[in-house]
Protein backbone atom coordinates (compact mmCIF):
# COMPACT_ATOMS: atom_id res chain seq x y z
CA UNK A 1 0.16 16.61 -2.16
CA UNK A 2 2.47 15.14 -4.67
CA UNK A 3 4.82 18.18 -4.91
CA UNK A 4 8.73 17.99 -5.68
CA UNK A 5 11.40 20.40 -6.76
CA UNK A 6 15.06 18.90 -8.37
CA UNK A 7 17.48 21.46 -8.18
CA UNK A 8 20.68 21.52 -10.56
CA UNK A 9 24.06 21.64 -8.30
CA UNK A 10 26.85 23.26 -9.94
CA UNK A 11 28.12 26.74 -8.66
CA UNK A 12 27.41 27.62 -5.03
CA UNK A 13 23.82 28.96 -6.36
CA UNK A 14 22.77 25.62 -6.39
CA UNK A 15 23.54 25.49 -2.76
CA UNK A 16 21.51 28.05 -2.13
CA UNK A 17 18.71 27.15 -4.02
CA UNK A 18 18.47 23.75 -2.85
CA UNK A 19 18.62 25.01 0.80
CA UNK A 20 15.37 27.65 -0.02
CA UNK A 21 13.28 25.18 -1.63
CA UNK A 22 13.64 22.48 0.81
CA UNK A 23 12.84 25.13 3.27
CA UNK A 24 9.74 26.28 1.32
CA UNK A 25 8.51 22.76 0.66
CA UNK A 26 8.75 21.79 4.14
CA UNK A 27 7.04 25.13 5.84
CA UNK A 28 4.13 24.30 2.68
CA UNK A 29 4.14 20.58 4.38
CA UNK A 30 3.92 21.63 8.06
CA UNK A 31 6.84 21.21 9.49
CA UNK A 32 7.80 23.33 12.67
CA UNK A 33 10.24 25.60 12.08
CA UNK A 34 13.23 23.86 14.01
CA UNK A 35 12.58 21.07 11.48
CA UNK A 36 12.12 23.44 8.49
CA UNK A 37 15.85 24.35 9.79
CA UNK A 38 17.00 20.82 10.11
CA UNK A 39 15.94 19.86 6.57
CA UNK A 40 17.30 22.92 5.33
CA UNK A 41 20.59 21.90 7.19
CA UNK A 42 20.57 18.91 5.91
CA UNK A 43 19.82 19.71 2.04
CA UNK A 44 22.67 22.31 2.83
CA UNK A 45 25.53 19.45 3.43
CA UNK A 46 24.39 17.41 0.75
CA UNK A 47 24.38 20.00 -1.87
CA UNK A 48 27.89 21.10 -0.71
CA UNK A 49 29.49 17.97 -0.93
CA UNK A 50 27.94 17.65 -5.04
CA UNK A 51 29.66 20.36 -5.26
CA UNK A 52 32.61 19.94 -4.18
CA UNK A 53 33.61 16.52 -4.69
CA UNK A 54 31.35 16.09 -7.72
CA UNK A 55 30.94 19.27 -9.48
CA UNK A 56 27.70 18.47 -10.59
CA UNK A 57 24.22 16.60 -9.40
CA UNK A 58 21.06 17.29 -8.12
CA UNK A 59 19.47 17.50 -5.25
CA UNK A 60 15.18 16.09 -5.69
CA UNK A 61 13.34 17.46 -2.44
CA UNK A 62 9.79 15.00 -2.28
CA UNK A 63 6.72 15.32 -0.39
CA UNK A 64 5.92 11.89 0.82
CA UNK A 65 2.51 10.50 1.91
CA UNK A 66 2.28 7.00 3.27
CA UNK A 67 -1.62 6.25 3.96
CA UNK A 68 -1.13 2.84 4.30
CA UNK A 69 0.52 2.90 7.87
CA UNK A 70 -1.96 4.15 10.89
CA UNK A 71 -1.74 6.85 11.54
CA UNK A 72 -0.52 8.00 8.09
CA UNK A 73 2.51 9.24 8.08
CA UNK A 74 4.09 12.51 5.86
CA UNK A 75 7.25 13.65 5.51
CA UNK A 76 10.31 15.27 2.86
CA UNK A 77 12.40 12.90 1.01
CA UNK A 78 15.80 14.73 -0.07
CA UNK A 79 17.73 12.69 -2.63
CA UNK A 80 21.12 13.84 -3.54
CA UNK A 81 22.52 12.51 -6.72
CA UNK A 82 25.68 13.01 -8.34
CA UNK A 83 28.10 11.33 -11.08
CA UNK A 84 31.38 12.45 -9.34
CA UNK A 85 34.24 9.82 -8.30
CA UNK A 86 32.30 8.14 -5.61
CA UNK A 87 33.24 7.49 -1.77
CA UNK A 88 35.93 5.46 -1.33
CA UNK A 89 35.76 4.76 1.96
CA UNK A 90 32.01 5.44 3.39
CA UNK A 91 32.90 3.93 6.65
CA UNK A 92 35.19 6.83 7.08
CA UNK A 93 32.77 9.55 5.68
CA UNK A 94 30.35 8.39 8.34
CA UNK A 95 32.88 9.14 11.16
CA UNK A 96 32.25 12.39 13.52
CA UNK A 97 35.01 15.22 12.57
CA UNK A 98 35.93 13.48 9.44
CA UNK A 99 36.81 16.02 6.64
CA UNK A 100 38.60 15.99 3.02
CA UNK A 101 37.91 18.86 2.61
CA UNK A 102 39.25 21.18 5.49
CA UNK A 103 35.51 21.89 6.13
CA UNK A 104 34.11 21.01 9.66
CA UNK A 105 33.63 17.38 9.70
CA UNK A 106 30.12 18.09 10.47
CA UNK A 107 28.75 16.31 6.62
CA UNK A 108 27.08 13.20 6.28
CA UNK A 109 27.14 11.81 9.89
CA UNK A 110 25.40 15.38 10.75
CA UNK A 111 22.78 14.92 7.99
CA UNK A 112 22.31 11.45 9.42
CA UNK A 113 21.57 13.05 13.03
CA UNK A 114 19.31 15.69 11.61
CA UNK A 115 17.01 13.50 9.30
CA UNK A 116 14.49 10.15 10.82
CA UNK A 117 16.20 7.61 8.02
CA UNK A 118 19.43 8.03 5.96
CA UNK A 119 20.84 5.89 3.26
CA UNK A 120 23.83 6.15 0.97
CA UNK A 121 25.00 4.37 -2.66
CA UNK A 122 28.66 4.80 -3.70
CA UNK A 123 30.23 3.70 -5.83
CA UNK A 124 34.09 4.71 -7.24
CA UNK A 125 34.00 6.26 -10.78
CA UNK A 126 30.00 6.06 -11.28
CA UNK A 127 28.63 8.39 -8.17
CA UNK A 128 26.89 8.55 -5.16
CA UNK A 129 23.63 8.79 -4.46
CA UNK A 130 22.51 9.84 -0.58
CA UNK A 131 18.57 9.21 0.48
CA UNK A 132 17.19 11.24 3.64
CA UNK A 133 13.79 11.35 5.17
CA UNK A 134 12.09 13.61 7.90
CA UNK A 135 8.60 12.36 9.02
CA UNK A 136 6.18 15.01 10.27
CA UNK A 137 5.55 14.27 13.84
């Protein structure tokens, strides 16, 4: 399939946008649509937080076919990238009901609930760079 979208984050547009094509890409995919909502979810949170915290990043929304496994899997790989101040603590941003913010806490540990794998790279002063992945089931 070999499709992806990056979408620009800087005004709460980008937010939006983000949201709709991760949405779109993962109805095109096959996802059911309680998945097409968690992926939407997810790309939601991420996108917030560029903006926010970073002002400015992308979010890169990936098909992903892996033919070498049986049975193959597919999925959406969501990869939100930013050149803000970095985590300082990721421990802590990984806690339930932790906020900076004033927002709901709900962030990266609910992103980590909603997608199959989750990764993050932060570093202070250079960025942060958060991996998800939802496999088609």
């Amino acid at each position: 399939m070999g499709i992806q979208s990056n979408v620009e984050v800087q005004t709460e547009w980008g937010i939006v946008s983000a949201r709709q094509a991760g949405r779109n890409l993962a109805k095109e995919a096959g996802f059911s649509s309680v998945d097409q909502a968690r992926i939407a979810t997810a790309i939601s949170e991420l996108a917030r937080n560029i903006y926010l915290y970073a002002n400015n990043g992308e979010i890169i929304i990936e098909f992903l076919e892996n033919e070498n496994v049986s049975p193959p899997r597919r999925g959406i790989k969501i990869t939100a990238r930013d050149e803000g101040p970095g985590i300082d603590n990721i421990r802590n941003a990984m806690e339930d009901g932790y906020t900076t913010s004033g927002g709901l806490g709900a962030g990266l540990p609910g992103v980590k609930r909603l997608m199959d794998e989750f990764d993050i790279d932060s570093r202070s002063g250079v960025g942060t760079e958060i991996t998800a992945i939802k496999w088609l089931r």
